[in-house]
Protein backbone atom coordinates (compact mmCIF):
# COMPACT_ATOMS: atom_id res chain seq x y z
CA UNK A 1 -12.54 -7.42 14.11
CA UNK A 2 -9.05 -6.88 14.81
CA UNK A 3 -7.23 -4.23 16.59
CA UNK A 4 -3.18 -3.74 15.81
CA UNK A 5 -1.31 -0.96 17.29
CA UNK A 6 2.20 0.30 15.22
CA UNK A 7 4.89 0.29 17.85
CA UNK A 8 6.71 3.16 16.30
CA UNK A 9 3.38 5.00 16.22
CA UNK A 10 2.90 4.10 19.74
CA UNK A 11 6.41 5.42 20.79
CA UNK A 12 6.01 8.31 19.08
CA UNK A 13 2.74 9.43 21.28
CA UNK A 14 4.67 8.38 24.14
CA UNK A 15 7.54 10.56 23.27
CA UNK A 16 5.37 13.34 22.35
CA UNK A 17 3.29 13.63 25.61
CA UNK A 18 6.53 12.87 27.46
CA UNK A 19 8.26 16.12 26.11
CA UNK A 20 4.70 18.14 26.79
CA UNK A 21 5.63 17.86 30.35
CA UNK A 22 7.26 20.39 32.43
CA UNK A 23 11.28 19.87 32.38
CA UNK A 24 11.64 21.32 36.08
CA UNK A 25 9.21 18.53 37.38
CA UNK A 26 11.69 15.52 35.87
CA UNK A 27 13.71 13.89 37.71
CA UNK A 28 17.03 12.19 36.05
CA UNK A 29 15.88 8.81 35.93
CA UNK A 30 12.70 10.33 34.33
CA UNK A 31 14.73 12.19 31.32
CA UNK A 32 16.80 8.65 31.19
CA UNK A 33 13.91 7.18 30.39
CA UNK A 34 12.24 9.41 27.50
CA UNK A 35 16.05 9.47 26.15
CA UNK A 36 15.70 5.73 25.74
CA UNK A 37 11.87 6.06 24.45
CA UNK A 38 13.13 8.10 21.79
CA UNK A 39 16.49 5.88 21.21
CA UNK A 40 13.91 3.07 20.35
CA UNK A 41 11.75 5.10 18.22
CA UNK A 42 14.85 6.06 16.06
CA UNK A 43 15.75 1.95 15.78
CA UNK A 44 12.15 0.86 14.82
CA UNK A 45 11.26 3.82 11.81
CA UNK A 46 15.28 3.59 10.59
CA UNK A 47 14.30 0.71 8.30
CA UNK A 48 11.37 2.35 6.91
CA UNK A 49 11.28 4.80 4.03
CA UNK A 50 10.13 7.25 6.20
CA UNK A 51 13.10 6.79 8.33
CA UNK A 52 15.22 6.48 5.21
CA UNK A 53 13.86 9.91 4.09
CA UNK A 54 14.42 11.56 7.54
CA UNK A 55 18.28 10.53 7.33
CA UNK A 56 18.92 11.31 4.03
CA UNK A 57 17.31 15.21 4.76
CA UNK A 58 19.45 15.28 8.29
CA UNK A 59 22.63 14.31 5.82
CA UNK A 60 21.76 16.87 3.69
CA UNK A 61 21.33 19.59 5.92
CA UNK A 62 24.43 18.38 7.88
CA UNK A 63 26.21 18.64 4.68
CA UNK A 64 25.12 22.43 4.11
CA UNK A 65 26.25 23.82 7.35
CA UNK A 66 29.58 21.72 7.22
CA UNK A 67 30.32 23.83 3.99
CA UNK A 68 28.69 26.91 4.86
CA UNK A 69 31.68 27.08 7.58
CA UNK A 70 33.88 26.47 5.44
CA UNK A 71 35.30 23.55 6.53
């Protein structure tokens, strides 16, 4: 039997147990870090179609508050 492990799936538990923590306990190297956890994260599922999905509703909701301002 063989075991495989997602990367983007294991990010994403990193990154969510991460940001369970208390903020006053981190120190800046600390929030450098999970910044960069969840910089990789956003590189490995951007190909996907999940990814794709997740930008094309962040462009759409970008969209409706650009022209609910009036801009």
């Amino acid at each position: 039997m063989e075991l495989t492990i997602d990367v983007g799936v294991l990010l994403a538990v990193v990154i969510f147990v991460r940001a369970r923590r208390k903020p006053l306990a981190r120190s800046r190297s600390d929030a450098w870090l999970t910044v960069f956890l969840a910089l990789a994260f956003g590189v490995l599922i951007a190909p996907t179609t999940f990814g794709q999905g997740v930008f094309h509703v962040v462009g759409q909701l970008a969209q409706g508050i650009t022209q609910s301002t009036g801009r």
